[in-house]
N, C-alpha and C. Protein backbone atom coordinates (compact mmCIF):
# COMPACT_ATOMS: atom_id res chain seq x y z
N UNK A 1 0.83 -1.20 0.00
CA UNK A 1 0.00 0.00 0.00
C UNK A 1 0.87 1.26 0.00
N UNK A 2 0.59 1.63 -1.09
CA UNK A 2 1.16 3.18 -0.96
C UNK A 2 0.28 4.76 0.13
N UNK A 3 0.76 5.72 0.65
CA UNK A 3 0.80 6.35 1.35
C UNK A 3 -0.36 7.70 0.83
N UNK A 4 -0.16 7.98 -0.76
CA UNK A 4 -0.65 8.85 -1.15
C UNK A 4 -2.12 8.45 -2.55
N UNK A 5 -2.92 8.68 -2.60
CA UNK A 5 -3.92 7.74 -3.67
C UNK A 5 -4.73 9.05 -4.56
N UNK A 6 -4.14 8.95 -5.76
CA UNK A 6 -4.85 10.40 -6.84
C UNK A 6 -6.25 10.06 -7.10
N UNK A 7 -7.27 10.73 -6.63
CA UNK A 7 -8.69 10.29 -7.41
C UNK A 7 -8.96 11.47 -8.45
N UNK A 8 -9.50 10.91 -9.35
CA UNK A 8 -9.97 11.69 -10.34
C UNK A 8 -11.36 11.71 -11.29
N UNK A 9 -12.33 12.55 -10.13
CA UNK A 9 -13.14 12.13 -10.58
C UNK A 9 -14.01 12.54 -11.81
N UNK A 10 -14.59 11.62 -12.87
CA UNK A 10 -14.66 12.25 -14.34
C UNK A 10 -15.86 11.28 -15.03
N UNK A 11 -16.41 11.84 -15.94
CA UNK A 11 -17.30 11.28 -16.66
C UNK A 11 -17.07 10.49 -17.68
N UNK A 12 -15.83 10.10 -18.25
CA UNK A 12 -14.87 9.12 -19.03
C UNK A 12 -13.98 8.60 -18.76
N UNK A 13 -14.36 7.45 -18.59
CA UNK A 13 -13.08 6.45 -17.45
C UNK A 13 -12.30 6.51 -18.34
N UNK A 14 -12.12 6.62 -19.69
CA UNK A 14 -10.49 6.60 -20.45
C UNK A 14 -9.83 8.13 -20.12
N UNK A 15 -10.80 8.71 -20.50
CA UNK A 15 -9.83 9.88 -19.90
C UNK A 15 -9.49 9.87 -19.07
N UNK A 16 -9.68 9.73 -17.90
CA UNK A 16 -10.00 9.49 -16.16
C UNK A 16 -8.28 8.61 -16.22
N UNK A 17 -8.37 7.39 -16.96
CA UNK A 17 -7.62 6.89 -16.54
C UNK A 17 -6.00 7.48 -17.52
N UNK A 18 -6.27 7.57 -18.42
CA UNK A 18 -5.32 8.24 -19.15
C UNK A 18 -4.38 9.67 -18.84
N UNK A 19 -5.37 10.48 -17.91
CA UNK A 19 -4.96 11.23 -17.01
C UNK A 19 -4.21 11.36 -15.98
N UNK A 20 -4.64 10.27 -15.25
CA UNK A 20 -4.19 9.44 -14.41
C UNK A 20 -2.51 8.57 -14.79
N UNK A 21 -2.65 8.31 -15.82
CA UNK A 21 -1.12 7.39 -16.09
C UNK A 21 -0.37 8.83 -16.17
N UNK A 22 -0.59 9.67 -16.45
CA UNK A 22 0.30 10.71 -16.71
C UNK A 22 0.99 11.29 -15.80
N UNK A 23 -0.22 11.65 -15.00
CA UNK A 23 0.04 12.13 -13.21
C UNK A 23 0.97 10.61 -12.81
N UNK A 24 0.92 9.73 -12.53
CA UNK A 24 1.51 9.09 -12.04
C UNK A 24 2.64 8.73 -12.44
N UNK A 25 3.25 8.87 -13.75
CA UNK A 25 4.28 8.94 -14.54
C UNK A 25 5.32 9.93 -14.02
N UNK A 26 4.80 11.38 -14.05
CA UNK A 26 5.71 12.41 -13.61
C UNK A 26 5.66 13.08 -12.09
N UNK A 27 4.63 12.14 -11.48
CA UNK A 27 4.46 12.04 -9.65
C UNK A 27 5.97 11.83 -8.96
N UNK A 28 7.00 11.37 -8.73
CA UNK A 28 8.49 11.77 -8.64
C UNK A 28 8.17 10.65 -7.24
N UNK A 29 6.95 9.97 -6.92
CA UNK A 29 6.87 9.06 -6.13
C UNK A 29 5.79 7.84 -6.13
N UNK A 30 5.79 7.30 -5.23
CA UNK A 30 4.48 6.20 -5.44
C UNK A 30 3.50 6.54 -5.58
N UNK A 31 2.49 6.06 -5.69
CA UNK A 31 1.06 6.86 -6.05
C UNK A 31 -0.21 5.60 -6.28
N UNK A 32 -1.50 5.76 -5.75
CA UNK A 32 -2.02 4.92 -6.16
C UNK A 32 -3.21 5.59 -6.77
N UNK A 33 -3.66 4.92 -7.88
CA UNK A 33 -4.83 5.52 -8.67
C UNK A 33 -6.04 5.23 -8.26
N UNK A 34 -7.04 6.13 -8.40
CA UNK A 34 -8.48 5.88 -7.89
C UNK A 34 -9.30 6.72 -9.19
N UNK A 35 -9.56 5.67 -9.85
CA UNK A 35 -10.79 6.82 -10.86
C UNK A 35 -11.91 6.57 -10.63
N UNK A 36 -12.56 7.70 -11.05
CA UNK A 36 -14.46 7.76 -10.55
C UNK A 36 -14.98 8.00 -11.52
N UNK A 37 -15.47 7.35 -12.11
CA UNK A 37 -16.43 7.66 -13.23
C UNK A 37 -17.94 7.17 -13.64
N UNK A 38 -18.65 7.20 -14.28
CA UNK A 38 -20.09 7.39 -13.89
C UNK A 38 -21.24 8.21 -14.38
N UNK A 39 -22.47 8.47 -14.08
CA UNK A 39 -23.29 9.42 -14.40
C UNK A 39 -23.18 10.90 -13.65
N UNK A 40 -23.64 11.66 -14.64
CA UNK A 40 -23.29 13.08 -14.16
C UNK A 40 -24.16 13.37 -12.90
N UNK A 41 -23.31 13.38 -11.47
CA UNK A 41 -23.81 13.61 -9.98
C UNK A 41 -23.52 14.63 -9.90
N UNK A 42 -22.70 15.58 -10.33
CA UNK A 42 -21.55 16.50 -9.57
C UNK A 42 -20.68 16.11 -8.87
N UNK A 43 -19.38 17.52 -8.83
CA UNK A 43 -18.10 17.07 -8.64
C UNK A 43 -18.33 16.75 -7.12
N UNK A 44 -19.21 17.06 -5.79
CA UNK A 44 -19.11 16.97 -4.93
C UNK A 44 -19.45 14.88 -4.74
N UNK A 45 -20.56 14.47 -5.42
CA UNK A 45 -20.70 13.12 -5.01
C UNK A 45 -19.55 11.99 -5.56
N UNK A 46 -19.09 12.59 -6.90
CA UNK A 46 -18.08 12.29 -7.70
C UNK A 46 -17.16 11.92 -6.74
N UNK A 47 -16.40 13.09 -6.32
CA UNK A 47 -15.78 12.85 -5.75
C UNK A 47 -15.67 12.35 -3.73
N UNK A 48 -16.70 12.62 -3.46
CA UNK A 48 -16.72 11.75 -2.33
C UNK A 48 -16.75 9.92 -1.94
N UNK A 49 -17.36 9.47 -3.62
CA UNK A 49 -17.40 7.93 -3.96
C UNK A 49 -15.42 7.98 -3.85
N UNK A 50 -14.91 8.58 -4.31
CA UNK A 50 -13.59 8.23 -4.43
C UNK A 50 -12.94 8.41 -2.48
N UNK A 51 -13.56 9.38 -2.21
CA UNK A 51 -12.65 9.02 -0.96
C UNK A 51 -13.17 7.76 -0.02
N UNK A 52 -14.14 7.39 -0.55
CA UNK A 52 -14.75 5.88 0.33
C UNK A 52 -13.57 5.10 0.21
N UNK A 53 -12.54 5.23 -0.73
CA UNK A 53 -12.09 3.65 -1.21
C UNK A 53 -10.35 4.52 -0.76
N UNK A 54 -10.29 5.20 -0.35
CA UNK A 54 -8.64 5.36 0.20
C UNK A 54 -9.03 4.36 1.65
N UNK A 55 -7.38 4.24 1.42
CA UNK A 55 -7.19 3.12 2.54
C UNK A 55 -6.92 3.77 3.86
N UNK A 56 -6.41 3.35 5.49
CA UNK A 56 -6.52 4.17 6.32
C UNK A 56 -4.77 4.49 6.70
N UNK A 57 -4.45 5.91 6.27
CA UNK A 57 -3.55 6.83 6.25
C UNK A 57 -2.96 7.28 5.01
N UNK A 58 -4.00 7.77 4.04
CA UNK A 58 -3.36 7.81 2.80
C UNK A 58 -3.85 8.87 2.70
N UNK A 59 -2.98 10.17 2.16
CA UNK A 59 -3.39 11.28 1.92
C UNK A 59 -4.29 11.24 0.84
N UNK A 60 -4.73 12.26 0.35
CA UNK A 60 -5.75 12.00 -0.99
C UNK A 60 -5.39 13.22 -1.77
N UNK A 61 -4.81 12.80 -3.33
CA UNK A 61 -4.98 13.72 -4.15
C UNK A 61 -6.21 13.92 -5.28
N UNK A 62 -7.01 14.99 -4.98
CA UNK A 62 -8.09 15.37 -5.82
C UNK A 62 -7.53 16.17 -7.21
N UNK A 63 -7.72 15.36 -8.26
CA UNK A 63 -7.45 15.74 -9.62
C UNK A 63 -8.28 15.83 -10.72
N UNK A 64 -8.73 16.95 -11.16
CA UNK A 64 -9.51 16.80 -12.23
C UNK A 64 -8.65 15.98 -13.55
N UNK A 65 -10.07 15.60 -14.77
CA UNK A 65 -9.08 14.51 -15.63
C UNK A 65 -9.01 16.14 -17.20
N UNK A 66 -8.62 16.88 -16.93
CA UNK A 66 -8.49 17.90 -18.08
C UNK A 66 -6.91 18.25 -17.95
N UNK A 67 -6.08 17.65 -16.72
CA UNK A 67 -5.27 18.32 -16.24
C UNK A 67 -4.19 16.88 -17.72
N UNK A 68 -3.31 18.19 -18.33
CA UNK A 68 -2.39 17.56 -19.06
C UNK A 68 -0.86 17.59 -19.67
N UNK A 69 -0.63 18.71 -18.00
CA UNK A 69 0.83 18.89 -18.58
C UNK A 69 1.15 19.09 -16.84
N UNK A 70 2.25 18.49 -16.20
CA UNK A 70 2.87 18.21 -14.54
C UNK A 70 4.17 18.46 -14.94
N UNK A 71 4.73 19.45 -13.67
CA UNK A 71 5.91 19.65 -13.12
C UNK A 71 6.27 18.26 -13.19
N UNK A 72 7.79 18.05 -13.41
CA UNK A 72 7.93 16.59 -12.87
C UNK A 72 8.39 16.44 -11.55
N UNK A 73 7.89 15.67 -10.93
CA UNK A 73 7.94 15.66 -9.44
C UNK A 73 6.68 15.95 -8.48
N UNK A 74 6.00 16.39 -9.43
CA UNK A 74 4.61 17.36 -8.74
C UNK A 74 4.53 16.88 -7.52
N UNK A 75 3.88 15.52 -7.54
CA UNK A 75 3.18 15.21 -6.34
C UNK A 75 4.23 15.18 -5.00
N UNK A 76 5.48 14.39 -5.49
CA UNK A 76 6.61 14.30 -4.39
C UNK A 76 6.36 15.70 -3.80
N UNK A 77 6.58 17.25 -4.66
CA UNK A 77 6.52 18.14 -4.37
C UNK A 77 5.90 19.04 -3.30
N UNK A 78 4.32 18.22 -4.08
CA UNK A 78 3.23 19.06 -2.57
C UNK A 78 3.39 17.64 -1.30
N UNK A 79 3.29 16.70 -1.68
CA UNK A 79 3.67 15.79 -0.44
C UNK A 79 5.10 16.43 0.63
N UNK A 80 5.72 16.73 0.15
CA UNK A 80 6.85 17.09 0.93
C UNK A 80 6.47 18.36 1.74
N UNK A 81 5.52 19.31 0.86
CA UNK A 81 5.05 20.28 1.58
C UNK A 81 3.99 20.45 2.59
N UNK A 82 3.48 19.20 2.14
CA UNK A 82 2.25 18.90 3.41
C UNK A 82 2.68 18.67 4.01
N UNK A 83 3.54 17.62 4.42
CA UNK A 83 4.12 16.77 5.43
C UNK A 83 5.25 17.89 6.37
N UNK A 84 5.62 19.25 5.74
CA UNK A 84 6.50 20.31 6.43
C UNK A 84 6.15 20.87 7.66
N UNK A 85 4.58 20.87 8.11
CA UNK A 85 4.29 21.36 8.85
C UNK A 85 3.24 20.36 9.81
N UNK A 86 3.12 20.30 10.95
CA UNK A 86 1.70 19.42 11.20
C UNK A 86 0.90 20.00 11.37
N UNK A 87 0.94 21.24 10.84
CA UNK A 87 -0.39 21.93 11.18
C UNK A 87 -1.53 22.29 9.70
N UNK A 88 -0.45 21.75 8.28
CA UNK A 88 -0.56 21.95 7.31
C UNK A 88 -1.96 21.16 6.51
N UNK A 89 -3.51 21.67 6.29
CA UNK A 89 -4.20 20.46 6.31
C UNK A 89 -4.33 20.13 4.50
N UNK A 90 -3.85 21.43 3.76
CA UNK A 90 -4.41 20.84 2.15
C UNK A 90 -2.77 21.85 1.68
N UNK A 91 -2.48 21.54 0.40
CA UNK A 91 -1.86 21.85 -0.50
C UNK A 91 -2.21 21.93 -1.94
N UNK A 92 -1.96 22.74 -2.60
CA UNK A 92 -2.69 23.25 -4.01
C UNK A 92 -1.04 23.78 -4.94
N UNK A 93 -0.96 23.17 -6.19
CA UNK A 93 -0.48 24.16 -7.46
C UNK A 93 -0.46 25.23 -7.72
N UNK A 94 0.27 25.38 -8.52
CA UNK A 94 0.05 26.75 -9.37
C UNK A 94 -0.88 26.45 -10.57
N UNK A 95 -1.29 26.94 -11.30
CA UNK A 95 -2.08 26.82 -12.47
C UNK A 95 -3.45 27.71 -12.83
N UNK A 96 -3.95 27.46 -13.92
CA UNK A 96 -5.29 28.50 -13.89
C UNK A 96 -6.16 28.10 -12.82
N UNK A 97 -6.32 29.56 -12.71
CA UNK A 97 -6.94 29.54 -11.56
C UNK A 97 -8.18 30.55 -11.17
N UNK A 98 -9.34 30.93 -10.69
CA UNK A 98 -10.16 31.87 -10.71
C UNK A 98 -9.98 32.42 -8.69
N UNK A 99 -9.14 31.15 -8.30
CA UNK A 99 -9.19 31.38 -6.99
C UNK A 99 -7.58 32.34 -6.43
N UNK A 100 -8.11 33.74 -5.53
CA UNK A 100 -7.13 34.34 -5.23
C UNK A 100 -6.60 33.36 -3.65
N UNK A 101 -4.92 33.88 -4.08
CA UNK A 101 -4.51 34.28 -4.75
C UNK A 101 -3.58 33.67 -5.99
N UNK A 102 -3.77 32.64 -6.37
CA UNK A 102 -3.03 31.95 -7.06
C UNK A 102 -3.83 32.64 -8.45
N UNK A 103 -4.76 33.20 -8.64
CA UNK A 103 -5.05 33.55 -10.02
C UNK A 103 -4.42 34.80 -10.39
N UNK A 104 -3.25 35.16 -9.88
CA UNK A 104 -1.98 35.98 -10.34
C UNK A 104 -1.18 35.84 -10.84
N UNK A 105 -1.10 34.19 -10.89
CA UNK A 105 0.34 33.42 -11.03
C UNK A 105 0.07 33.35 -12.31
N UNK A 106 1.53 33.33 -12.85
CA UNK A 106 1.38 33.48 -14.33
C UNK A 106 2.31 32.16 -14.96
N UNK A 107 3.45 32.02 -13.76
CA UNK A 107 4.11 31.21 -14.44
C UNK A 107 4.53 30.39 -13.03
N UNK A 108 5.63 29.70 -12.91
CA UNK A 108 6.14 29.12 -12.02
C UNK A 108 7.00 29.82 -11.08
N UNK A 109 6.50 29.75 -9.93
CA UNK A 109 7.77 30.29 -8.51
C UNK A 109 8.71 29.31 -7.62
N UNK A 110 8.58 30.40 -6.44
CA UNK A 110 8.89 29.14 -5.39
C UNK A 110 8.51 29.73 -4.46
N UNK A 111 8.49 29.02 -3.24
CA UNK A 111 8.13 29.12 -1.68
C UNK A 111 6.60 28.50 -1.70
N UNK A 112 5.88 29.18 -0.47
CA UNK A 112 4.72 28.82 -0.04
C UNK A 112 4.29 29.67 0.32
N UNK A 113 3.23 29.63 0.31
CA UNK A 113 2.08 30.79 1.21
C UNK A 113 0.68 30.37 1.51
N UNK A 114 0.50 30.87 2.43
CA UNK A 114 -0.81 30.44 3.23
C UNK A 114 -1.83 31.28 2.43
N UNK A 115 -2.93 30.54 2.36
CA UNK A 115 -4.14 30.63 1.54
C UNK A 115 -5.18 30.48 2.26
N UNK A 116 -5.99 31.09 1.94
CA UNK A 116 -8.02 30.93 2.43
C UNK A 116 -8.18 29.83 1.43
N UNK A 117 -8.48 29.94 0.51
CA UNK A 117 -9.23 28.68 -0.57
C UNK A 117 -8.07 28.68 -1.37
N UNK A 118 -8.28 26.82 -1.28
CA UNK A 118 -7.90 26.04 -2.34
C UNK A 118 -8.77 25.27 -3.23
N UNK A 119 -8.53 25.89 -4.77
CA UNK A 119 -9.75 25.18 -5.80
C UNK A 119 -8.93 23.55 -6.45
N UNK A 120 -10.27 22.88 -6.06
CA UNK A 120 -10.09 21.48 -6.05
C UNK A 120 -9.59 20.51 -7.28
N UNK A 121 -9.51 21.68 -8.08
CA UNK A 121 -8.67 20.67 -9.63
C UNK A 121 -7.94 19.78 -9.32
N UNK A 122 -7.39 20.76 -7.91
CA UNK A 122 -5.87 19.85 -7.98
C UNK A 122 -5.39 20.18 -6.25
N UNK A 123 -5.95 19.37 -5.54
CA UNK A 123 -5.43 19.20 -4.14
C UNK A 123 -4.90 17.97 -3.53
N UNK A 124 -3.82 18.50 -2.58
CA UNK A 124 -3.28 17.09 -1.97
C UNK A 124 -3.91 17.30 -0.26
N UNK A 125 -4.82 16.04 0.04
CA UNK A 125 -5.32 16.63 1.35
C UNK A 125 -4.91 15.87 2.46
N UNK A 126 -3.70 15.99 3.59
CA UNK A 126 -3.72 15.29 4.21
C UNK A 126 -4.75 14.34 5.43
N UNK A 127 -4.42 13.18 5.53
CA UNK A 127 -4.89 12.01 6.11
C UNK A 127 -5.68 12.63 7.19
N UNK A 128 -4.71 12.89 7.87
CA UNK A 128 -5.37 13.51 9.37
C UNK A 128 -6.65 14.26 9.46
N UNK A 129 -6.31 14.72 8.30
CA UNK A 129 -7.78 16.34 7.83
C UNK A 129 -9.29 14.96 8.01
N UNK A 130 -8.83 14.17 6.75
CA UNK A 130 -9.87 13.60 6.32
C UNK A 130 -10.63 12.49 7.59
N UNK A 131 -9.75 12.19 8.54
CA UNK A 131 -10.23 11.68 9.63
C UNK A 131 -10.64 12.27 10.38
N UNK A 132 -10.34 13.53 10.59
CA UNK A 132 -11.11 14.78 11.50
C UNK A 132 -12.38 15.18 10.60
N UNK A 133 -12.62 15.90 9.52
CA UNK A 133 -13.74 16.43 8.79
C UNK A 133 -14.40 15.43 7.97
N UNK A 134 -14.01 14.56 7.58
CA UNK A 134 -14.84 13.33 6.87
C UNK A 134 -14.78 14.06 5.44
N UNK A 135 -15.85 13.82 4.45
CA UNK A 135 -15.82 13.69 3.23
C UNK A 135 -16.27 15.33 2.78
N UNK A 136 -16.64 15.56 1.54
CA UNK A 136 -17.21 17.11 1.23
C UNK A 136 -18.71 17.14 1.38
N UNK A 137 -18.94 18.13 1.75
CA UNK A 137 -20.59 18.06 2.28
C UNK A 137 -21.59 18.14 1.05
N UNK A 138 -22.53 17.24 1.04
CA UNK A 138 -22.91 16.97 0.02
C UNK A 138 -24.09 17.90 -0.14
N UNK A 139 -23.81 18.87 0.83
CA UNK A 139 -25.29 20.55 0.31
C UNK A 139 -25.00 20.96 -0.46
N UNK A 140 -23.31 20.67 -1.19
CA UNK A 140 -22.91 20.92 -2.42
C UNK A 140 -22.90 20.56 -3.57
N UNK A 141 -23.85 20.38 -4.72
CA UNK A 141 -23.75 19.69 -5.61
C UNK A 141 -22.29 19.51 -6.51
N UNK A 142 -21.95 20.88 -6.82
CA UNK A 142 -20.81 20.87 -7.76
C UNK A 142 -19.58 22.21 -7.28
N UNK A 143 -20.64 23.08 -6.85
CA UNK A 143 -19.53 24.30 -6.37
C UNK A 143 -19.76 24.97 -5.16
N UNK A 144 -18.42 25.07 -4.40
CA UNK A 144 -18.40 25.43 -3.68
C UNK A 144 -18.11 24.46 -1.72
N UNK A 145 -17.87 23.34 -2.36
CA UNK A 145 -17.86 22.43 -1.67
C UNK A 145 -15.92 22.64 -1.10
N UNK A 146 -15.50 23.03 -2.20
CA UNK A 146 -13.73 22.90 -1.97
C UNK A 146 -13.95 24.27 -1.08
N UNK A 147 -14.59 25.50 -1.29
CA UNK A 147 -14.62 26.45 0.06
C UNK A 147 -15.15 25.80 1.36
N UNK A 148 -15.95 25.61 1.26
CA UNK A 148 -16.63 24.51 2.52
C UNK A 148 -15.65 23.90 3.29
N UNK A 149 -14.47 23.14 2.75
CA UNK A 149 -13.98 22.28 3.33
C UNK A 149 -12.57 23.19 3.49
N UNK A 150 -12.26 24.20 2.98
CA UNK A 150 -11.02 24.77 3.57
C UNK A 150 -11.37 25.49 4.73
N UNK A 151 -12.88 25.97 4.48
CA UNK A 151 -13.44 26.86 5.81
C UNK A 151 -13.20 25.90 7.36
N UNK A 152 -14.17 24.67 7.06
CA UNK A 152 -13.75 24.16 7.86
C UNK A 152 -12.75 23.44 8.47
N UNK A 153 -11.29 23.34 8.01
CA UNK A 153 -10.37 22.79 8.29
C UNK A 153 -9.11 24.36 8.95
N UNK A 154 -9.70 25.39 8.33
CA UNK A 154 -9.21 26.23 8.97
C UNK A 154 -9.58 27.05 10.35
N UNK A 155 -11.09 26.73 10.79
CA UNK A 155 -12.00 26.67 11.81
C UNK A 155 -11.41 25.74 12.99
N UNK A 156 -10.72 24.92 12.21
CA UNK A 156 -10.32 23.19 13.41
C UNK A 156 -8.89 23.67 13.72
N UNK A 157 -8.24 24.99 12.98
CA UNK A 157 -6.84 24.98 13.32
C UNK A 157 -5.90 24.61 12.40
N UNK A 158 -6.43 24.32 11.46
CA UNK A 158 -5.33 23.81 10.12
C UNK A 158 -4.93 25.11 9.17
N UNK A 159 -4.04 24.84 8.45
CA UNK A 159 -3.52 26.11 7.52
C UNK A 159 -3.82 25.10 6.01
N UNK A 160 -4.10 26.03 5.07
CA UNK A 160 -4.16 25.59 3.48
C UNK A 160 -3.41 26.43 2.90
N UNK A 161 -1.80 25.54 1.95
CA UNK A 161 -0.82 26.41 1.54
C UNK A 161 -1.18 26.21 0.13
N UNK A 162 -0.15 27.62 -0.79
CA UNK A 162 -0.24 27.06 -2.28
C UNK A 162 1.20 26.83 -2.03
N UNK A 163 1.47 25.85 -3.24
CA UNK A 163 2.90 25.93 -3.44
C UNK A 163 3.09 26.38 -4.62
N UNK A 164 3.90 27.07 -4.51
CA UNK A 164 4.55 27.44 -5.99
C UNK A 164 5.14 27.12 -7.07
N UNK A 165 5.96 26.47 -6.25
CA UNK A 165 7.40 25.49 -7.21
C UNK A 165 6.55 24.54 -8.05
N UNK A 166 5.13 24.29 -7.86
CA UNK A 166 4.71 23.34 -8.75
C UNK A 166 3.59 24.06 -9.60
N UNK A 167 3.73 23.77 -11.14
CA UNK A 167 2.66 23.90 -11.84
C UNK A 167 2.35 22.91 -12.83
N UNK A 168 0.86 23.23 -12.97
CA UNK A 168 -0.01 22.32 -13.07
C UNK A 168 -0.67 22.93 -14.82
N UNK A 169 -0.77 22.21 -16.12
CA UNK A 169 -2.11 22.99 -16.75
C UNK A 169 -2.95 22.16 -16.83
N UNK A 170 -4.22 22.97 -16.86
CA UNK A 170 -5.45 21.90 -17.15
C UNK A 170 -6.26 22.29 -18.37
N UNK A 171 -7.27 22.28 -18.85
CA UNK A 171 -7.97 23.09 -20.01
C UNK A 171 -9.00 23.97 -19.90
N UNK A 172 -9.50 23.76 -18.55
CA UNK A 172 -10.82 24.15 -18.23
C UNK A 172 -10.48 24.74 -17.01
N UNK A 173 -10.81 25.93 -16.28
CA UNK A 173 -11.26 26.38 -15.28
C UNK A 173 -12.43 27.29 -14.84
N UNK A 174 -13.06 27.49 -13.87
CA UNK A 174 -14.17 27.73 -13.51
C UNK A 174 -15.23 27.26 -13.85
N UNK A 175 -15.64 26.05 -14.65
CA UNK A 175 -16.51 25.82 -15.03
C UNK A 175 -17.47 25.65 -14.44
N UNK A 176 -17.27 25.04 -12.75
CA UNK A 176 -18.72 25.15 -11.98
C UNK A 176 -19.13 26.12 -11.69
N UNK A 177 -18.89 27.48 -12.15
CA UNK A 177 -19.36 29.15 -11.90
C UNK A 177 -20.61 29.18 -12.99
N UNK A 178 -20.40 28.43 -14.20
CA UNK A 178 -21.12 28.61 -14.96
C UNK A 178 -22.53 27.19 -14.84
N UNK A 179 -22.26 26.56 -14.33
CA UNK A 179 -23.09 25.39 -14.21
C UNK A 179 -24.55 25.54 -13.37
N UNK A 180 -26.18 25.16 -13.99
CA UNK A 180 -26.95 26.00 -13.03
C UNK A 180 -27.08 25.49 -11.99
N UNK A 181 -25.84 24.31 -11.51
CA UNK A 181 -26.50 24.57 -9.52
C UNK A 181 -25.35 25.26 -9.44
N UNK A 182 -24.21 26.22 -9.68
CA UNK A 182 -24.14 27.03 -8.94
C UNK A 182 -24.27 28.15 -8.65
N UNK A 183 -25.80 28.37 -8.74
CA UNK A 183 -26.66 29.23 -8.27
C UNK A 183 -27.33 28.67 -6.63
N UNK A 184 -27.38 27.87 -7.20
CA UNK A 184 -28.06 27.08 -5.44
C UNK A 184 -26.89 26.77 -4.76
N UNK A 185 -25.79 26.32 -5.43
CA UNK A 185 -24.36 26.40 -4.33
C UNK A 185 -24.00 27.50 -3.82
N UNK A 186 -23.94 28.70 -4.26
CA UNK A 186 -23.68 29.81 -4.02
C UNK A 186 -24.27 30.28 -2.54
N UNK A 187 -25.72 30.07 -3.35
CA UNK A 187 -26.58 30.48 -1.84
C UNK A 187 -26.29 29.74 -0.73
N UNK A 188 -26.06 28.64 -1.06
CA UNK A 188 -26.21 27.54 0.34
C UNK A 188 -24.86 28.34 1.26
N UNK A 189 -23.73 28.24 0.34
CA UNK A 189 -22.65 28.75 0.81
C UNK A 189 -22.50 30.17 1.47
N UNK A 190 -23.61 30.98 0.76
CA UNK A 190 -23.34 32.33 1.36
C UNK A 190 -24.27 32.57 2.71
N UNK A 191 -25.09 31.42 2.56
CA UNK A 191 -26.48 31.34 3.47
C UNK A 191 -25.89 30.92 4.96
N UNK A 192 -25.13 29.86 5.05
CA UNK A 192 -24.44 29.14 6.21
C UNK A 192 -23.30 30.33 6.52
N UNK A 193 -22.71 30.99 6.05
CA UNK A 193 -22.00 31.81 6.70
C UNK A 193 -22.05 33.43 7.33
N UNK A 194 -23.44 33.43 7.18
CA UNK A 194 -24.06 34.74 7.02
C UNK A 194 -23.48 35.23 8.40
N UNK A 195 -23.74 34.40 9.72
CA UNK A 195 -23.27 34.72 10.56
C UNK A 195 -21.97 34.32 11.17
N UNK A 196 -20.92 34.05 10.21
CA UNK A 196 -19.69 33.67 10.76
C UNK A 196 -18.73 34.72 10.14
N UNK A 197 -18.30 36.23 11.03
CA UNK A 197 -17.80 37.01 10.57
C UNK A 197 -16.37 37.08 9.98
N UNK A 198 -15.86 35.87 10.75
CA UNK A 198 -14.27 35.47 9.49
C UNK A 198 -13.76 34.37 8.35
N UNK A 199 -15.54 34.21 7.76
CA UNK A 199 -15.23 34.30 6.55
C UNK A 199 -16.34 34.48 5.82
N UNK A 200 -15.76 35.18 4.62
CA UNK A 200 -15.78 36.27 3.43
C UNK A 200 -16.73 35.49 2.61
N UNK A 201 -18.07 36.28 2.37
CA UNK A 201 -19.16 36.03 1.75
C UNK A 201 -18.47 35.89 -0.18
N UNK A 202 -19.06 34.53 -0.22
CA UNK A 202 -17.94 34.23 -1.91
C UNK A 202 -19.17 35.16 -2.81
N UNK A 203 -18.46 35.70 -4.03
CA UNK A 203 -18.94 36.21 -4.96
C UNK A 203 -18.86 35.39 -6.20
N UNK A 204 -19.77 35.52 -7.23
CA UNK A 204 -19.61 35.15 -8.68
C UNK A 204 -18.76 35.91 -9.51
């Protein structure tokens, strides 16, 4: 059993999996694959079928299957960076992005920096998180679920970094902005926090 397990959850298991050989090709470590594929649920049920099946202490990397060009090393990369801190609960790329502040980045850096939201194309989430908060809340159909879960992991005391040194491209971003539940994600999301004054009512 390996330590770290990529799910990727997608509506074409060839792509899904073809995606997948790639990421795991230029992953710079072990890696175990988890694809999800299926009828269109949204990314939130999508991907919660995939964290049923990690084993117990395996971080989880959430990967969309559009993603088609990796740092080499990527994953070693954010693994090393999760594992830097114990207080560290998610790690995120560089790449397109609609989420600040990584939607500045233009090209590749280095260091780290602490972040409010990490968008879920592409997260590495450590073990510990997922045994403390469990899976993504499923009031989310498709968007807004990856805020949800940084809110609450930063509520419990955890930090969510980007890293820099790694980038990521994919083909598609924001697409659940445009999708019509997230209109009802939106609300749900802006609705539950109405009264929690440190954190920031999301906009479209």
């Amino acid at each position: 059993m390996t330590n770290t397990a990529i799910i990727i959850p997608t509506l074409d298991a060839a792509l899904g999996k073809s995606t997948g050989d790639l990421a795991l090709l230029s992953a710079g470590m072990d890696a175990r694959l988890i694809v999800v594929a299926g009828p269109k649920r949204g990314f939130t049920a999508t991907v919660n079928d995939g964290l049923v099946q990690l084993e117990p202490g395996e971080d989880a990397c959430i990967l969309n299957d559009d993603v088609h060009w990796f740092t080499h090393g990527w994953l070693n990369i954010l693994s090393r960076a999760l594992h830097s801190a114990k207080d560290i609960a998610m790690v995120c790329p560089t790449g397109k992005s609609r989420t600040a502040p990584m939607a500045k980045a233009k090209t590749i850096d280095t260091g780290l920096e602490n972040v409010g939201h990490i968008p879920f194309w592409c997260v590495l989430v450590r073990s510990e998180l997922l045994s403390k908060l469990g899976h993504l809340d499923p009031r989310y159909i498709h968007y807004c679920s990856d805020n949800d879960y940084c809110d609450r992991a930063q509520a419990a005391g955890w930090r969510n970094v980007w890293v820099k040194d790694v980038w990521l491209e994919h083909r598609v971003h924001g697409s659940g902005m445009i999708a019509d539940w997230a209109h009802k994600d939106l609300a749900e999301y802006n609705r539950t926090r109405t009264h929690n004054v440190n954190v920031p009512r999301r906009k479209r």
